[in-house]
N, C-alpha and C. Protein backbone atom coordinates (compact mmCIF):
# COMPACT_ATOMS: atom_id res chain seq x y z
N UNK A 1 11.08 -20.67 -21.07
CA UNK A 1 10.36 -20.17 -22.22
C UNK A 1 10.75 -20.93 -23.49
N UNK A 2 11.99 -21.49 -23.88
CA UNK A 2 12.13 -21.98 -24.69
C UNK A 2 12.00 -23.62 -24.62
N UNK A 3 11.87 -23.90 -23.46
CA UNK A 3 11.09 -25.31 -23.36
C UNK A 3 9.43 -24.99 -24.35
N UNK A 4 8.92 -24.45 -23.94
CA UNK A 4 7.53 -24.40 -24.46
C UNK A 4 7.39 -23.87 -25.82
N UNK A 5 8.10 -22.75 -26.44
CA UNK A 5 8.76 -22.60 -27.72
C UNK A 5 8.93 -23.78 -28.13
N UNK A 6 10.08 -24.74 -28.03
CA UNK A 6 10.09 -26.05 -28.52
C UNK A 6 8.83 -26.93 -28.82
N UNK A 7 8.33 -27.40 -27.88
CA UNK A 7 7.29 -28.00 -27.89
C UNK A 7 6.02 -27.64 -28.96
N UNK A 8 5.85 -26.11 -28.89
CA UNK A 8 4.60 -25.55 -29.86
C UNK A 8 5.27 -26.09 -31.22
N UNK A 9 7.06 -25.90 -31.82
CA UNK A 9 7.18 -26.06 -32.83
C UNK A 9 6.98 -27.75 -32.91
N UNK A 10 7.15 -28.12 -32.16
CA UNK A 10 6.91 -30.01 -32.54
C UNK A 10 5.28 -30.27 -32.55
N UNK A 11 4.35 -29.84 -31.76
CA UNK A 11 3.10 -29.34 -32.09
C UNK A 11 2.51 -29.49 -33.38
N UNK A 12 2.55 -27.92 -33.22
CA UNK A 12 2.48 -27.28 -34.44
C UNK A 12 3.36 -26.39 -35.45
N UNK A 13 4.12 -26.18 -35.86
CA UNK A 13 5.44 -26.12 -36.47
C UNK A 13 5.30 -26.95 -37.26
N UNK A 14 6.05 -28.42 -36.87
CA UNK A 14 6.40 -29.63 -37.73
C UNK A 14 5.44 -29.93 -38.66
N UNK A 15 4.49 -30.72 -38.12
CA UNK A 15 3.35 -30.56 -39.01
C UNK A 15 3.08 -29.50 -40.29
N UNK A 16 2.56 -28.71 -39.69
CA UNK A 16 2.69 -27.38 -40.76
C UNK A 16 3.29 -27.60 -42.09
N UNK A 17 4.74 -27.53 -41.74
CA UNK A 17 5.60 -27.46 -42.82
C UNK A 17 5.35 -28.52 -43.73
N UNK A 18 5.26 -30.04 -43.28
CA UNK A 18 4.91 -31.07 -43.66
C UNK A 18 3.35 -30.56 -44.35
N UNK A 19 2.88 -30.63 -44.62
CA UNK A 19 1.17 -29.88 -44.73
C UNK A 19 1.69 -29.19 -46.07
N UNK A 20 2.54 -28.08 -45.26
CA UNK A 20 2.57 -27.09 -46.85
C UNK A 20 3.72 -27.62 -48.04
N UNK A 21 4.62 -28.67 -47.76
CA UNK A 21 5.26 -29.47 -48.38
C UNK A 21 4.33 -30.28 -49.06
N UNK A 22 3.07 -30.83 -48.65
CA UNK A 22 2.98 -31.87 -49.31
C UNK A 22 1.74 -31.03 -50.47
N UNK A 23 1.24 -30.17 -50.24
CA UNK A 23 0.43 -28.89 -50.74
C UNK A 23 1.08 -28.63 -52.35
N UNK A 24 2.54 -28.64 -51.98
CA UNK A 24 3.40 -27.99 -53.17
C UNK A 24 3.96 -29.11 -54.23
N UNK A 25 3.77 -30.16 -53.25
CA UNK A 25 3.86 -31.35 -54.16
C UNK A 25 3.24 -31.48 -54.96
N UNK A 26 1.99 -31.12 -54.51
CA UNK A 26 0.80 -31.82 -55.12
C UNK A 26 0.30 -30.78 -56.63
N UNK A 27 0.64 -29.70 -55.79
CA UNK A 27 0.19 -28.80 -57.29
C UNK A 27 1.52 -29.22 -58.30
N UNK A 28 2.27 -29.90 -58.71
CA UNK A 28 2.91 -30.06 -59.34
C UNK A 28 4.70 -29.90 -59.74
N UNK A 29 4.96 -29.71 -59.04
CA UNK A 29 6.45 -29.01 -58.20
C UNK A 29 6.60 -30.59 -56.86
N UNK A 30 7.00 -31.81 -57.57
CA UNK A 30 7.09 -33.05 -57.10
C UNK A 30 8.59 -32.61 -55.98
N UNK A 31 9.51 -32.37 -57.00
CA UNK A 31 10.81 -32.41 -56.32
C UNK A 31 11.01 -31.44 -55.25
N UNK A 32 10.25 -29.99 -55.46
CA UNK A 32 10.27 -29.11 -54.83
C UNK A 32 9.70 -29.56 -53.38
N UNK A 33 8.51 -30.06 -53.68
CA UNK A 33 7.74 -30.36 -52.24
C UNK A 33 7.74 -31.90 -51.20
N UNK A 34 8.69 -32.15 -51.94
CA UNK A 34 8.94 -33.29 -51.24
C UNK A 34 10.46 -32.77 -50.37
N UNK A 35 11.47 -31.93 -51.27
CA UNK A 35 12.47 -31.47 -50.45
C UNK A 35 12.31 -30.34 -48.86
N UNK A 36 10.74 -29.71 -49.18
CA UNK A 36 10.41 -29.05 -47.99
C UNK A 36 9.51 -29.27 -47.17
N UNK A 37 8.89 -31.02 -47.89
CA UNK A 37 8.37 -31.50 -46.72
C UNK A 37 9.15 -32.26 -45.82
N UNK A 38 10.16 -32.88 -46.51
CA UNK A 38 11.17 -33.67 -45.39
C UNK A 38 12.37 -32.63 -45.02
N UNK A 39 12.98 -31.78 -45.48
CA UNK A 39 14.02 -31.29 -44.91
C UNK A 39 13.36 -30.03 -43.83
N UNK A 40 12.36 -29.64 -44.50
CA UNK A 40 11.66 -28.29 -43.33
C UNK A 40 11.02 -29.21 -42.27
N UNK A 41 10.70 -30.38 -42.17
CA UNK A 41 9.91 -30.88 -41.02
C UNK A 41 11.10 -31.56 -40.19
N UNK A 42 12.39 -31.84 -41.01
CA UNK A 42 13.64 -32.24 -40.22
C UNK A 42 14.25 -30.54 -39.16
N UNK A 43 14.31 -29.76 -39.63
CA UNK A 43 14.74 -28.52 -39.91
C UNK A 43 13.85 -28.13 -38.51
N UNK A 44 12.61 -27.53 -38.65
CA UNK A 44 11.92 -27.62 -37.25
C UNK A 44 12.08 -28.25 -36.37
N UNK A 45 12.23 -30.00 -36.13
CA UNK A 45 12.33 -31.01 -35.29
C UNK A 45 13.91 -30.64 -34.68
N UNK A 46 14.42 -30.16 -35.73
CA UNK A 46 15.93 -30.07 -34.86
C UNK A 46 16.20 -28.71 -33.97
N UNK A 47 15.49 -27.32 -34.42
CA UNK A 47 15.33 -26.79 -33.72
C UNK A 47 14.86 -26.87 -32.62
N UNK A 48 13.32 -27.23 -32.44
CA UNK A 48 12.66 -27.40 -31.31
C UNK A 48 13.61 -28.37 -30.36
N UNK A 49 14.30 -29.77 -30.87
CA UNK A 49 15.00 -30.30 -29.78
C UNK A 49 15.99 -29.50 -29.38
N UNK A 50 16.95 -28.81 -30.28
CA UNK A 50 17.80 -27.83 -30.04
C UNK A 50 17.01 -26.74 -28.70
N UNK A 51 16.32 -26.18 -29.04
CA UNK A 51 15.56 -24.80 -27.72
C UNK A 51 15.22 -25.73 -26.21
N UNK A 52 14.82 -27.32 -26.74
CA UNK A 52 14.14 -27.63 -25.92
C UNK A 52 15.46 -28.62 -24.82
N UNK A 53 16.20 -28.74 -24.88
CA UNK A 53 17.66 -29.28 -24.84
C UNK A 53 18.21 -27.90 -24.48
N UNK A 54 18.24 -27.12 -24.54
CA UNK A 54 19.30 -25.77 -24.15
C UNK A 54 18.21 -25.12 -22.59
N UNK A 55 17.38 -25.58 -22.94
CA UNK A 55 16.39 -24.93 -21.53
C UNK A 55 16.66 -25.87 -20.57
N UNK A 56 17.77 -26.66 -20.79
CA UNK A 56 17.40 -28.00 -19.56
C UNK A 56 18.55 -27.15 -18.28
């Protein structure tokens, strides 16, 4: 189960965050949305390998 958990967040998860990072950038909050488009799309990616690595 957490193989496939993983995977949905690399999917869709990662993306996402990246999406709503770059969203927050854009309305004007530069520093803000650039720190939660790269650290939340790092942040997911490490989870999902984390769930997806522990199911092995």
């Amino acid at each position: 189960m957490n193989y496939l958990i993983g995977l949905l967040l690399i999917v869709f998860g990662a993306p996402l965050v990246g999406i709503i990072g770059r969203v927050i950038e854009n309305s004007g909050r530069q520093g803000v949305g650039k720190t939660i488009s790269i650290g939340g799309y790092l942040a997911v990616l490490g989870l999902a390998v984390w769930l997806i690595i522990g199911s092995l």
